[in-house]
C-alpha atoms as a PDB file:
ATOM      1  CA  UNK A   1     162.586  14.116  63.824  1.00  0.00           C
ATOM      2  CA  UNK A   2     166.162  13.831  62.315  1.00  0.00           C
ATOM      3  CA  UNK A   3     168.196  10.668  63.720  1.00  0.00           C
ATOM      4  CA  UNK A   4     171.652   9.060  62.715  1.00  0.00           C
ATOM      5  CA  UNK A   5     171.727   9.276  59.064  1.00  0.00           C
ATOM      6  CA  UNK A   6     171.553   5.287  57.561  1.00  0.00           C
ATOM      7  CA  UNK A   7     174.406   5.455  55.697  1.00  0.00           C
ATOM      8  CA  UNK A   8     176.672   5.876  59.018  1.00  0.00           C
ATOM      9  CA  UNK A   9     174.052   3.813  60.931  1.00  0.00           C
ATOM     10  CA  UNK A  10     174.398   1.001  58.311  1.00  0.00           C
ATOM     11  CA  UNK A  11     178.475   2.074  58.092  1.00  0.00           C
ATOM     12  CA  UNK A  12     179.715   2.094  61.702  1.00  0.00           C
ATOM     13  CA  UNK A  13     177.230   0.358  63.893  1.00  0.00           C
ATOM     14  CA  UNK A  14     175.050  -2.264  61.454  1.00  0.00           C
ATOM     15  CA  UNK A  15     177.669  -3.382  59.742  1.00  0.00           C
ATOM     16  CA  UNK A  16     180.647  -3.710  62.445  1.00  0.00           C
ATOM     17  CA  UNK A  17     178.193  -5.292  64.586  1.00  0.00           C
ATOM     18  CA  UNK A  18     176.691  -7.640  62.511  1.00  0.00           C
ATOM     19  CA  UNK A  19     180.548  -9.071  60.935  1.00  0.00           C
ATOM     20  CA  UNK A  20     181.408  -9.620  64.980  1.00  0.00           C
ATOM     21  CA  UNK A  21     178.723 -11.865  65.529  1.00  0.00           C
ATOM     22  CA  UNK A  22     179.323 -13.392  62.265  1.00  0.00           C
ATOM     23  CA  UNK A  23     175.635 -13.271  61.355  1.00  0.00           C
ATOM     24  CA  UNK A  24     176.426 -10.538  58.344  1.00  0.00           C
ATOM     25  CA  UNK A  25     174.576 -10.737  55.033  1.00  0.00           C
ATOM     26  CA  UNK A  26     174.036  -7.582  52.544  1.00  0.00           C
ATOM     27  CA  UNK A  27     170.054  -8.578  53.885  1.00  0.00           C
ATOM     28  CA  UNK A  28     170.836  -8.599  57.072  1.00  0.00           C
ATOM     29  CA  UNK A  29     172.385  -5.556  57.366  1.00  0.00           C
ATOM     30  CA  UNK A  30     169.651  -3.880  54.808  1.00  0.00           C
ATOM     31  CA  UNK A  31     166.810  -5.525  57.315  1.00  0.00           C
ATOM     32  CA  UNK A  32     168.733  -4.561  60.595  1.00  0.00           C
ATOM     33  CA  UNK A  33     169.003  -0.515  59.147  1.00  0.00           C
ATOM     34  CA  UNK A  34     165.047  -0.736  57.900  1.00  0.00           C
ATOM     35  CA  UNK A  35     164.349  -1.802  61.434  1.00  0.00           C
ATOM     36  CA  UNK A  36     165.684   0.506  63.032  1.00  0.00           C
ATOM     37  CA  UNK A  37     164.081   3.440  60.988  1.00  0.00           C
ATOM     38  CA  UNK A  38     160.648   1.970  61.082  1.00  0.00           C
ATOM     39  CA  UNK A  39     160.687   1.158  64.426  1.00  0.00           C
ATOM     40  CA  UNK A  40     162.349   4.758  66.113  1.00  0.00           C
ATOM     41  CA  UNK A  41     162.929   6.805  62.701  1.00  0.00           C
ATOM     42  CA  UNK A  42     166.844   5.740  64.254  1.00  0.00           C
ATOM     43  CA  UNK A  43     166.047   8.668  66.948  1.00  0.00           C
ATOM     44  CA  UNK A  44     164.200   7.915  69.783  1.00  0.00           C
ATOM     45  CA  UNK A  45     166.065   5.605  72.706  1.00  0.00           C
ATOM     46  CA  UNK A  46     162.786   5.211  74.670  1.00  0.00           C
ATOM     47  CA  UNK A  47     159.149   3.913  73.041  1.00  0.00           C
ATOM     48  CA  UNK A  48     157.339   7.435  72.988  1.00  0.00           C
ATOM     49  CA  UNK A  49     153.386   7.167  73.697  1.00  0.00           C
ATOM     50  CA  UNK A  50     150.232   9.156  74.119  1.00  0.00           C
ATOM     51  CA  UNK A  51     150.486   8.628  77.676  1.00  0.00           C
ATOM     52  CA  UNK A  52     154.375   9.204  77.726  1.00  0.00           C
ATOM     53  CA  UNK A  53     156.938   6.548  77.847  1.00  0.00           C
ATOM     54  CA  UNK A  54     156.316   2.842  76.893  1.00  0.00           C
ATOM     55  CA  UNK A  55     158.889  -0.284  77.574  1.00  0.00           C
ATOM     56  CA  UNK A  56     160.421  -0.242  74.294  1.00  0.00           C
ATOM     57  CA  UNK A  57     163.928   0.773  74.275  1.00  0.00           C
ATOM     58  CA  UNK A  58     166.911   1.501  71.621  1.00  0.00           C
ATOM     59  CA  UNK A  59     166.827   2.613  67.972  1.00  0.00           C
ATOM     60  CA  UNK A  60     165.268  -1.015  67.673  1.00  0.00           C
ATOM     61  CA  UNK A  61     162.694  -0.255  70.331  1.00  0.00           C
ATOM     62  CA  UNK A  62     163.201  -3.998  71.462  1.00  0.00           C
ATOM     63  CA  UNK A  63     161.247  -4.635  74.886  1.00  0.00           C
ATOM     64  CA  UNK A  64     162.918  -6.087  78.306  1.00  0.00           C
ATOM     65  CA  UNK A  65     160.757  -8.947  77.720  1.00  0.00           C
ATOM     66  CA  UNK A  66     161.637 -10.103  73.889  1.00  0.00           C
ATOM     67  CA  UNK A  67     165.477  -8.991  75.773  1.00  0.00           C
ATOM     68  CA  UNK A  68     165.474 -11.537  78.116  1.00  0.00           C
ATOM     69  CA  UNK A  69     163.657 -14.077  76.277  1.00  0.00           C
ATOM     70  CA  UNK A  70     166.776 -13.595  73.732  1.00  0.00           C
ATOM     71  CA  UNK A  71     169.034 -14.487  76.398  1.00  0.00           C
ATOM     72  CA  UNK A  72     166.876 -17.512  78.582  1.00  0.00           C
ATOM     73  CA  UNK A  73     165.571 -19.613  75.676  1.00  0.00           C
ATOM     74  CA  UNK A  74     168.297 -19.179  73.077  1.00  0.00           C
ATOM     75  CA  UNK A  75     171.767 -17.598  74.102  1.00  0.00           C
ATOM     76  CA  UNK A  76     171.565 -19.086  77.218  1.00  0.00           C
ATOM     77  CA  UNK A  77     171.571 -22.756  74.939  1.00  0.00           C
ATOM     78  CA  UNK A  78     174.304 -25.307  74.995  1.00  0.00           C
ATOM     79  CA  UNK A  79     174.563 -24.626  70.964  1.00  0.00           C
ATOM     80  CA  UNK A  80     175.028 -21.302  71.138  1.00  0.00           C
ATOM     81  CA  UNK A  81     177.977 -20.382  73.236  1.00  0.00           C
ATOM     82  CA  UNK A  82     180.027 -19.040  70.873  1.00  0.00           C
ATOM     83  CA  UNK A  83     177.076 -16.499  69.875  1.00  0.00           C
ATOM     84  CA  UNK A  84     176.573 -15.929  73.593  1.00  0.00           C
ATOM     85  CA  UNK A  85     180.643 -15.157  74.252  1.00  0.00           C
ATOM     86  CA  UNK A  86     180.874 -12.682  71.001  1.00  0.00           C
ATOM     87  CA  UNK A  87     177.458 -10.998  72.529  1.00  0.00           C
ATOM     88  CA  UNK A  88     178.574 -10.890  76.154  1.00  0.00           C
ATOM     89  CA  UNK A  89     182.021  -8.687  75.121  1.00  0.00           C
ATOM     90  CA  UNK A  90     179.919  -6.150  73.907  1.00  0.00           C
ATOM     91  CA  UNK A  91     178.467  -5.743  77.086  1.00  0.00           C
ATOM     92  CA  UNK A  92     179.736  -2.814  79.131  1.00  0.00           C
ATOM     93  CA  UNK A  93     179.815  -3.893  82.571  1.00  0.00           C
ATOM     94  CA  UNK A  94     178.428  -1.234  85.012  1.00  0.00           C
ATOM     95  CA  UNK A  95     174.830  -1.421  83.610  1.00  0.00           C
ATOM     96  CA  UNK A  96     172.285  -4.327  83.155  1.00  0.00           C
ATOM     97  CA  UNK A  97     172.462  -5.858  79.680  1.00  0.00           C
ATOM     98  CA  UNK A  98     168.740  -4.870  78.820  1.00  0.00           C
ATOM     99  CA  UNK A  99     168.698  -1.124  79.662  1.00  0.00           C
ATOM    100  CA  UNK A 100     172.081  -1.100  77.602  1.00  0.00           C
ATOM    101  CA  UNK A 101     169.483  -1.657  74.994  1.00  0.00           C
ATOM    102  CA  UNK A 102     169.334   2.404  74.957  1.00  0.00           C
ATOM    103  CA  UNK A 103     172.872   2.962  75.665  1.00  0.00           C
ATOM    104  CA  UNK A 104     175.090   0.610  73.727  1.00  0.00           C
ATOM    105  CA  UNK A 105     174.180   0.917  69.530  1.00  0.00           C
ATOM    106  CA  UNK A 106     176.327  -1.838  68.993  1.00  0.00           C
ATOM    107  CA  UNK A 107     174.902  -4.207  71.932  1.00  0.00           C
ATOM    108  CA  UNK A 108     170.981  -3.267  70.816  1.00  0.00           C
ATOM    109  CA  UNK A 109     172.136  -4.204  67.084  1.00  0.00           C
ATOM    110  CA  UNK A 110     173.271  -7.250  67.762  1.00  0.00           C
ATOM    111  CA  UNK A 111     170.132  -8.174  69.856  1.00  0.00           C
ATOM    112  CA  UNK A 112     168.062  -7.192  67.671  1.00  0.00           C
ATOM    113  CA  UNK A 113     169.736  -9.863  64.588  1.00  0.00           C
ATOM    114  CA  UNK A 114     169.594 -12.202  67.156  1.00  0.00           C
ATOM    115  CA  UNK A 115     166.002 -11.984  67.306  1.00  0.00           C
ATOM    116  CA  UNK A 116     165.639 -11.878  63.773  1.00  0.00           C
ATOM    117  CA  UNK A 117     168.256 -14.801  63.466  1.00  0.00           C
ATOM    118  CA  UNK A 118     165.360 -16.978  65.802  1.00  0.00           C
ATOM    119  CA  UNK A 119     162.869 -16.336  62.744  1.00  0.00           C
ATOM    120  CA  UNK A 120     162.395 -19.715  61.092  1.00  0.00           C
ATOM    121  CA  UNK A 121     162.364 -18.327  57.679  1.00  0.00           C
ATOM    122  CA  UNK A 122     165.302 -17.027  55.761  1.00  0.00           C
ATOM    123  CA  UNK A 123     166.111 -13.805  54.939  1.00  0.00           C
ATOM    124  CA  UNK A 124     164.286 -11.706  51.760  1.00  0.00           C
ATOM    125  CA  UNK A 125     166.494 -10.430  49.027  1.00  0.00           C
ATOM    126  CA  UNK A 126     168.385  -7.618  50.253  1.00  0.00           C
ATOM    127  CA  UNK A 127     167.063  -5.200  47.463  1.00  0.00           C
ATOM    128  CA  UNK A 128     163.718  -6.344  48.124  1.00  0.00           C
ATOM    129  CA  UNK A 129     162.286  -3.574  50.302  1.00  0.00           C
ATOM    130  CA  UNK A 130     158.654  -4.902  50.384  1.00  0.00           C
ATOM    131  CA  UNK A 131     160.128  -8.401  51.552  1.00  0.00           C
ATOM    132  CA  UNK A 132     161.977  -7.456  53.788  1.00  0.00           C
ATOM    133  CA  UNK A 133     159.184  -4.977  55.795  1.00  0.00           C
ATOM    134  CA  UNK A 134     157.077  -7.962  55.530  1.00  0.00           C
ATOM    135  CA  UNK A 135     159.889 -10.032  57.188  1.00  0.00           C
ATOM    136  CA  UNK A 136     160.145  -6.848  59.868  1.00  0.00           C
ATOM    137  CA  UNK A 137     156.416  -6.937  60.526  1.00  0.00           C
ATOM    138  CA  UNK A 138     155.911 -10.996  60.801  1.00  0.00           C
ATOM    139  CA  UNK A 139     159.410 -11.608  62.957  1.00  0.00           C
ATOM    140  CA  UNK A 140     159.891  -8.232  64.466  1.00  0.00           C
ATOM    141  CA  UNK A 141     156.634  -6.403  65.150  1.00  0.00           C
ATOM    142  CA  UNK A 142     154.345  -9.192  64.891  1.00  0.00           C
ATOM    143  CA  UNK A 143     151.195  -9.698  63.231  1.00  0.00           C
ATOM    144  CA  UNK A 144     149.044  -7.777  65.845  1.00  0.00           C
ATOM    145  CA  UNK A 145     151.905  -5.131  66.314  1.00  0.00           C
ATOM    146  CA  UNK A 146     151.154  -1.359  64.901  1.00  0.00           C
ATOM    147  CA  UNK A 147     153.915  -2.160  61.807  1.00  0.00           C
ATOM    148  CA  UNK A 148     152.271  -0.537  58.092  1.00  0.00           C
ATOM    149  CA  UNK A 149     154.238  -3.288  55.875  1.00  0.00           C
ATOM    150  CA  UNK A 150     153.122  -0.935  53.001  1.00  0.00           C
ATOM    151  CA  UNK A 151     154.038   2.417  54.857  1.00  0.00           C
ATOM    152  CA  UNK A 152     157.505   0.677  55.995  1.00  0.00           C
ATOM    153  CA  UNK A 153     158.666  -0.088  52.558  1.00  0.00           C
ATOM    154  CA  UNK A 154     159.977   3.412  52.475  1.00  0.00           C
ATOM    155  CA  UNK A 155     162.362   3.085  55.510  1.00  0.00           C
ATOM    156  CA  UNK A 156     163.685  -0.523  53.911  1.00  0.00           C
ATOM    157  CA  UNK A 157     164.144   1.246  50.644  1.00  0.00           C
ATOM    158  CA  UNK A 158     165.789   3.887  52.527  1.00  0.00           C
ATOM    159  CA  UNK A 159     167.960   1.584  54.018  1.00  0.00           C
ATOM    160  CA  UNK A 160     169.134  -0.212  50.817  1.00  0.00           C
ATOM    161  CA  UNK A 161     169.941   3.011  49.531  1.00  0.00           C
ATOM    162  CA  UNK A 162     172.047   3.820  51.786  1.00  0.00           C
ATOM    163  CA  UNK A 163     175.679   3.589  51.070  1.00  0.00           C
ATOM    164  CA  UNK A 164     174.837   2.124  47.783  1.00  0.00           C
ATOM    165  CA  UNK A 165     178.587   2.026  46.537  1.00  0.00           C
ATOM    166  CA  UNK A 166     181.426   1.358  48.826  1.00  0.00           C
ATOM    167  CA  UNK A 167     184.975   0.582  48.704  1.00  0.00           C
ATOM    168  CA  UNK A 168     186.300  -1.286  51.229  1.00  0.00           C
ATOM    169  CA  UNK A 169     190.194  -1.174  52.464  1.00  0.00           C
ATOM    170  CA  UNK A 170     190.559  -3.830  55.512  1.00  0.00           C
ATOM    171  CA  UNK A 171     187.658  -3.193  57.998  1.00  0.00           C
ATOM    172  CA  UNK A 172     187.105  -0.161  56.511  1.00  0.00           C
ATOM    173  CA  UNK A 173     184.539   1.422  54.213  1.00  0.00           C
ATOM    174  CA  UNK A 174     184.474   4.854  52.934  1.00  0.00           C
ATOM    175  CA  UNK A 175     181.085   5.862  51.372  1.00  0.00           C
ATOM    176  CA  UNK A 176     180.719   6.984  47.929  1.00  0.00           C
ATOM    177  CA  UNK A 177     177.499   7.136  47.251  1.00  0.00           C
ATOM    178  CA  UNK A 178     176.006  10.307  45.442  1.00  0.00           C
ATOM    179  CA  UNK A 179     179.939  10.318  43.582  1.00  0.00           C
ATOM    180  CA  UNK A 180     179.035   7.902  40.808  1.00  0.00           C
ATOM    181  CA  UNK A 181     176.288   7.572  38.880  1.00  0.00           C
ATOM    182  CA  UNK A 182     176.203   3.981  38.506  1.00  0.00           C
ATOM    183  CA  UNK A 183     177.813   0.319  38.844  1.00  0.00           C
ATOM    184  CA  UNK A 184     177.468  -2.711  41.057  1.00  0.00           C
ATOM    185  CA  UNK A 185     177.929  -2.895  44.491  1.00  0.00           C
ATOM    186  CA  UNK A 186     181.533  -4.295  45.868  1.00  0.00           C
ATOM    187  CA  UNK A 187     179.831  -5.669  48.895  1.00  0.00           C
ATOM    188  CA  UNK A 188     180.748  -9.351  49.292  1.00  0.00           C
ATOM    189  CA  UNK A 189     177.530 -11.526  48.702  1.00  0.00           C
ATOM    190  CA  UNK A 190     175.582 -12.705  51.318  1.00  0.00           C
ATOM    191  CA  UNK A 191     174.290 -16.106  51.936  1.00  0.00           C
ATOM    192  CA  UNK A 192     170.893 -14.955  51.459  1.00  0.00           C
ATOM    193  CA  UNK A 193     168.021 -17.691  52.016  1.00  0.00           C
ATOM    194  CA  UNK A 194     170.547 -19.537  55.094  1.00  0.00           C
ATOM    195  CA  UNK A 195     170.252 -18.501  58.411  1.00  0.00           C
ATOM    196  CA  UNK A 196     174.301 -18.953  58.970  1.00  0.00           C
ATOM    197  CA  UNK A 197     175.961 -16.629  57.385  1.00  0.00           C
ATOM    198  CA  UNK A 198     179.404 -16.676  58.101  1.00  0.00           C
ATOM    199  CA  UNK A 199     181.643 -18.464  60.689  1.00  0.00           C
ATOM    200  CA  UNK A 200     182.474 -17.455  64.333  1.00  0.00           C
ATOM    201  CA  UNK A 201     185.624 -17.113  66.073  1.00  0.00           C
ATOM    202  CA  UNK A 202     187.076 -15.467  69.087  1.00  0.00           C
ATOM    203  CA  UNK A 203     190.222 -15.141  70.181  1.00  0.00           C
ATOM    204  CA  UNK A 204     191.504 -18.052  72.451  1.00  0.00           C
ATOM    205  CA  UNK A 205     192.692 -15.726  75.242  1.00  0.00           C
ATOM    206  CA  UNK A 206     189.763 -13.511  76.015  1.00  0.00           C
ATOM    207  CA  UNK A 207     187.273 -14.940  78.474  1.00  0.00           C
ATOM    208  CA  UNK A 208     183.780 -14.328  78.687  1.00  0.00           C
ATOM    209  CA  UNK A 209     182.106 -11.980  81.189  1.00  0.00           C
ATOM    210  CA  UNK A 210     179.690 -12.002  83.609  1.00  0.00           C
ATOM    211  CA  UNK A 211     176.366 -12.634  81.998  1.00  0.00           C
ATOM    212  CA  UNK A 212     173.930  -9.395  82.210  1.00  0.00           C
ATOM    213  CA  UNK A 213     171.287  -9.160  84.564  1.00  0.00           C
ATOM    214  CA  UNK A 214     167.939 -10.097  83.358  1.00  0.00           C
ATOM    215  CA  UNK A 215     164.399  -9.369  85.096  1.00  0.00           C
END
């Protein structure tokens, strides 16, 4: 099954996403692409099982349960309502917050870091694909979850890979990879080994919406 390719997943959803909630590290965004190849090959917007369709939904194949738990026991917190604000605008109104899950890329991708940003251990090193499935399985999957870290390696690899050389011109990046045949990467580094990775700030005159439904 062919999904979004991870360069343009990494490019114009991981990324973008990621730099709004101010949570982005070259890890980050290397873990949050991995993810979502391991977990749904970034192609399938509902869990697929033997028996047909499980509770998992998005690319990240995140359940309504770890969803809401997001929201009650961390967003919902007195310390985090700046996260919670910058998460709520990328809510589309007309549809409960957890089945956007399968409908909104950039609302799932920033769920998703948020879950990983709950992990008590920092991030691998981004070019550390083995590290970082291990960090997938143990924060993500779980340890009785169906995760291979061995078999998973590939997707993070994958994922690092992609868009290995990129120029950037404001908030935007044009992929070159495949054009030249080596040199270092002119990402900006990321605060790897800290949870907080950059500062948050919304504009003064937007107001927050409604908060989603949850149950």
């Amino acid at each position: 099954m062919t999904g979004i390719a991870p360069t343009h997943l990494k490019l114009f959803v991981v990324r973008p996403s990621l730099k709004a909630l101010g949570l982005w590290s070259e890890a980050a965004e290397n873990l949050l692409v991995g993810t979502a190849l391991a977990e749904s090959r970034a192609a399938y917007l509902r869990q697929v099982t033997s028996a047909g369709y499980g509770p998992a939904l998005g690319l990240w194949q995140m359940d309504p349960f770890t969803h809401n738990d997001c929201w009650l026991n961390f967003l919902n917190g007195s310390k985090q309502a700046t996260l919670r604000r910058v998460v709520s605008l990328m809510i589309s109104m007309n549809l409960p917050g957890v089945d956007q899950l399968a409908t909104n890329l950039r609302y799932a991708c920033a769920m998703a870091r948020i879950k990983f940003y709950r992990a008590p251990a920092a991030l691998p090193a981004a070019s550390d694909a083995a590290a970082l499935s291990q960090y997938h399985k143990r924060f993500y999957n779980t340890a009785t979850g169906a995760a291979d870290t061995t078999a998973n390696a590939t997707f993070f690899q994958e994922a690092i890979n992609a868009c290995l050389i990129c120029v950037f011109n404001g908030d935007t990046a044009m992929n070159l990879a495949g054009i030249s045949g080596g040199g270092s990467s002119n990402w900006p580094t990321g605060r790897v080994g800290s949870r907080n990775t950059g500062a948050l700030t919304v504009p003064s005159n937007i107001s927050s919406p409604t908060m989603p439904t949850r149950g």
